[in-house]
N, C-alpha and C. Protein backbone atom coordinates (compact mmCIF):
# COMPACT_ATOMS: atom_id res chain seq x y z
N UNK A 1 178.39 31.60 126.85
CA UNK A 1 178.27 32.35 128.09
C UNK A 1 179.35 33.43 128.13
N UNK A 2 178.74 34.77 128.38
CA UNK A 2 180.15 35.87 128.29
C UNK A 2 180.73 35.89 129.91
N UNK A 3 182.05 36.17 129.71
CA UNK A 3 182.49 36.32 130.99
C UNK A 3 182.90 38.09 131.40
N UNK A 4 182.75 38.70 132.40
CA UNK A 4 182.98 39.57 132.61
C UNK A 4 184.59 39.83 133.14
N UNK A 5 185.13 40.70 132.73
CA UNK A 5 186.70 40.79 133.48
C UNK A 5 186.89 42.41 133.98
N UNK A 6 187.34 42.25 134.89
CA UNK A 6 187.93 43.85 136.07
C UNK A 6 188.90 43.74 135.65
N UNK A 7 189.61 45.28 135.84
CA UNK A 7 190.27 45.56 136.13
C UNK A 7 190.49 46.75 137.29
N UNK A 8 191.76 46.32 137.88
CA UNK A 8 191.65 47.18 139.11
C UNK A 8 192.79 48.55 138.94
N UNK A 9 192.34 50.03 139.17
CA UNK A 9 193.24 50.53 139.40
C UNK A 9 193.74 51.74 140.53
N UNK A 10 194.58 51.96 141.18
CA UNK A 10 194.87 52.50 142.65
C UNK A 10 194.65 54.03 141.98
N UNK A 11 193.77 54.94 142.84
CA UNK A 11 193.67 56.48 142.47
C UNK A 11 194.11 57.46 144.30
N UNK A 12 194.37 58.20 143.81
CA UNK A 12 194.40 59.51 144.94
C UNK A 12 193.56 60.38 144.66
N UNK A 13 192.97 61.26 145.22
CA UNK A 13 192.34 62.27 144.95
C UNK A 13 192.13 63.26 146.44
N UNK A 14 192.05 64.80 146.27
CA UNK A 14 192.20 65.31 147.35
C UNK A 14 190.88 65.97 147.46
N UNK A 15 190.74 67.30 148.38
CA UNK A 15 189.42 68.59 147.94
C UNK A 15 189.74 68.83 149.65
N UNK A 16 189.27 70.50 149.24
CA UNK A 16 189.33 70.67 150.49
C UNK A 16 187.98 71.39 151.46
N UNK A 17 187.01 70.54 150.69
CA UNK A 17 185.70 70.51 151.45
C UNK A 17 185.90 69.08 152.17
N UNK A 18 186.08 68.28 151.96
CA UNK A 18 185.55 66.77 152.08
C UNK A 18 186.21 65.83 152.07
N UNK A 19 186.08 64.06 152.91
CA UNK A 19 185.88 63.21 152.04
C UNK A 19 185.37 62.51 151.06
N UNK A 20 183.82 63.26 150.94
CA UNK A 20 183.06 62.54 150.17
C UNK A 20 183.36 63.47 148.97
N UNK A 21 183.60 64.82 148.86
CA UNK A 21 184.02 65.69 147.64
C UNK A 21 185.22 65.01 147.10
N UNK A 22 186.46 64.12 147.67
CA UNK A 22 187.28 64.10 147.16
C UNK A 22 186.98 62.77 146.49
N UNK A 23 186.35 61.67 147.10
CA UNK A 23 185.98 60.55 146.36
C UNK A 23 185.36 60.62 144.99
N UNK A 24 184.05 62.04 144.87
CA UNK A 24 183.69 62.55 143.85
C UNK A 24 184.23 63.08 142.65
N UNK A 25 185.43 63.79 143.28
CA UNK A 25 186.11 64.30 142.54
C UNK A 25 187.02 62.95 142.01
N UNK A 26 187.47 62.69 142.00
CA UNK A 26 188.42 60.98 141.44
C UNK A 26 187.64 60.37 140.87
N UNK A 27 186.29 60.37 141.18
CA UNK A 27 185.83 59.27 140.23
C UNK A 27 185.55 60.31 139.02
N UNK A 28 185.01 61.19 138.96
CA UNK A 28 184.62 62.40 137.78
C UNK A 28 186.05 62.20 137.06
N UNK A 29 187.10 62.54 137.47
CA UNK A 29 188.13 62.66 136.95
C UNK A 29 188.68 61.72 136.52
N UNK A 30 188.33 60.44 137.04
CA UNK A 30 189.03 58.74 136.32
C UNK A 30 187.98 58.68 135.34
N UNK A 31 186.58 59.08 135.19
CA UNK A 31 185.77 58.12 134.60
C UNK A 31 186.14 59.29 132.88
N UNK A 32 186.81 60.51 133.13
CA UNK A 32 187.02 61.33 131.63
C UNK A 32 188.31 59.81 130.99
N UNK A 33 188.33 59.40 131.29
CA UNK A 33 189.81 58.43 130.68
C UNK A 33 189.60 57.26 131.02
N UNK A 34 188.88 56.66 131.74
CA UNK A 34 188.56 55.40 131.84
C UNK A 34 187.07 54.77 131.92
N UNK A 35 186.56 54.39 130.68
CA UNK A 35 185.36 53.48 130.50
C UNK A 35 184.77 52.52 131.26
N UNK A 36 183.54 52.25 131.75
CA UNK A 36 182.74 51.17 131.92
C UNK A 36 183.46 50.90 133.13
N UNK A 37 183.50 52.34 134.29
CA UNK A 37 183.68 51.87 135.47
C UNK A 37 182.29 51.07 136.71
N UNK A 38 182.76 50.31 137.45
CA UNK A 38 181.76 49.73 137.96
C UNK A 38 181.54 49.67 139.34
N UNK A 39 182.87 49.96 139.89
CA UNK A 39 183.02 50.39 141.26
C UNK A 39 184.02 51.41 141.74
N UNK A 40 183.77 51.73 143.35
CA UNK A 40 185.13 52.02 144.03
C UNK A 40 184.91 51.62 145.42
N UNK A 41 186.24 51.12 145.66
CA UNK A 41 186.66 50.84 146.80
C UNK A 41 187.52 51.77 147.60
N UNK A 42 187.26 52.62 148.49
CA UNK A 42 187.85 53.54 149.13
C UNK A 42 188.56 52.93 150.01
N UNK A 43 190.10 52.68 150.09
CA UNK A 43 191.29 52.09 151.22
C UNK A 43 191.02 52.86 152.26
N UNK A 44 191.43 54.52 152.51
CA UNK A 44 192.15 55.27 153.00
C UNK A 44 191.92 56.35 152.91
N UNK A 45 191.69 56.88 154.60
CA UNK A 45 191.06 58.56 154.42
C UNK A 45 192.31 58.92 155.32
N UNK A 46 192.91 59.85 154.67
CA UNK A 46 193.65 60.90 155.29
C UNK A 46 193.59 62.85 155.07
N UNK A 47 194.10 63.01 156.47
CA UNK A 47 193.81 64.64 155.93
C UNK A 47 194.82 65.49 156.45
N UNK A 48 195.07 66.59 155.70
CA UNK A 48 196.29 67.59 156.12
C UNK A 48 195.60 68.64 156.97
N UNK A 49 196.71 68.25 158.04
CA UNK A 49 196.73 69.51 159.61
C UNK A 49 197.35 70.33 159.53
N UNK A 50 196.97 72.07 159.53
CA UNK A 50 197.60 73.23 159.63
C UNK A 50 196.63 73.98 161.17
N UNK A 51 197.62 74.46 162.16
CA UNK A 51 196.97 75.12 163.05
C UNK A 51 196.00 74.73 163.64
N UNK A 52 195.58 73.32 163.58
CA UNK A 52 194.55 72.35 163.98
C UNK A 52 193.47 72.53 163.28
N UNK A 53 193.35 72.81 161.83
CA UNK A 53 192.48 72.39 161.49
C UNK A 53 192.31 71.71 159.90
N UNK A 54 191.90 71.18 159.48
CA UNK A 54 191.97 70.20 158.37
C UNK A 54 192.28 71.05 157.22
N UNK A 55 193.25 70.92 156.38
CA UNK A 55 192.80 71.89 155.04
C UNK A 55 193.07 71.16 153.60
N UNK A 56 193.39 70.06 154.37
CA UNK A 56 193.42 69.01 152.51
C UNK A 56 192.72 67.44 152.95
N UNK A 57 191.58 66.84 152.55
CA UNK A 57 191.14 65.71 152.83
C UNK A 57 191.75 65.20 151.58
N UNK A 58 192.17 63.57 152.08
CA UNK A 58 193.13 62.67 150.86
C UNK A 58 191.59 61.23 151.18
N UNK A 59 191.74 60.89 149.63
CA UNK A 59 191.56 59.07 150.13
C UNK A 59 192.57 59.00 148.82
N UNK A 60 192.58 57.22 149.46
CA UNK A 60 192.98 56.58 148.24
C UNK A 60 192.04 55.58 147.83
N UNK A 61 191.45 55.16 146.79
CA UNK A 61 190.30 54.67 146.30
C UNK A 61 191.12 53.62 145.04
N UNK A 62 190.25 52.21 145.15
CA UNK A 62 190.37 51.58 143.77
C UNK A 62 189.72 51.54 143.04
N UNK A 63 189.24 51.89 141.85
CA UNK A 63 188.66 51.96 140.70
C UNK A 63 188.48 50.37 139.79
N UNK A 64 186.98 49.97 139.72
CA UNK A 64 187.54 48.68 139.23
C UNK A 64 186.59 48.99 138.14
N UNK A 65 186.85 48.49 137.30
CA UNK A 65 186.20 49.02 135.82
C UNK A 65 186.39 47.55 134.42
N UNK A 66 185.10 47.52 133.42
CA UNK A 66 185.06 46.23 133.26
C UNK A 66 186.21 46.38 131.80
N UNK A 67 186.98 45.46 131.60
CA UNK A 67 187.87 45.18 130.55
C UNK A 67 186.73 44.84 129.38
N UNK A 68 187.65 45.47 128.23
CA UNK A 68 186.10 45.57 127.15
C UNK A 68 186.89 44.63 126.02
N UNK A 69 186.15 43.74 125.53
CA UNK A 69 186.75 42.45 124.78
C UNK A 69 186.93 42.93 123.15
């Protein structure tokens, strides 16, 4: 019987259209360097205020991706 194993790892990523652009963007950008990702878990949406209005959306996202034997 094979067993499957995660690994988990903490990402940032910004954009300044979106949260959902910036989630996009992190995973595009984790998955050039990291293989056989399988999820994300988004912690944390934050965003930068200038003059009241948004001009940097943040998350922080975990990346869990399968350990390859």
């Amino acid at each position: 019987m094979a067993t499957t194993v995660l690994k988990v790892s903490d990402l940032i990523s910004t954009s300044d259209k979106s949260w959902q652009d910036a989630v996009e963007k992190g995973l595009e950008r984790a998955s050039k360097t990291i293989r056989n990702i399988k999820g994300v878990d988004v912690t944390s949406w934050k965003a930068e205020v200038q003059n009241g209005k948004i001009v940097e959306y943040r998350t922080v996202m975990k990346i869990a991706f399968e350990v390859e034997q």
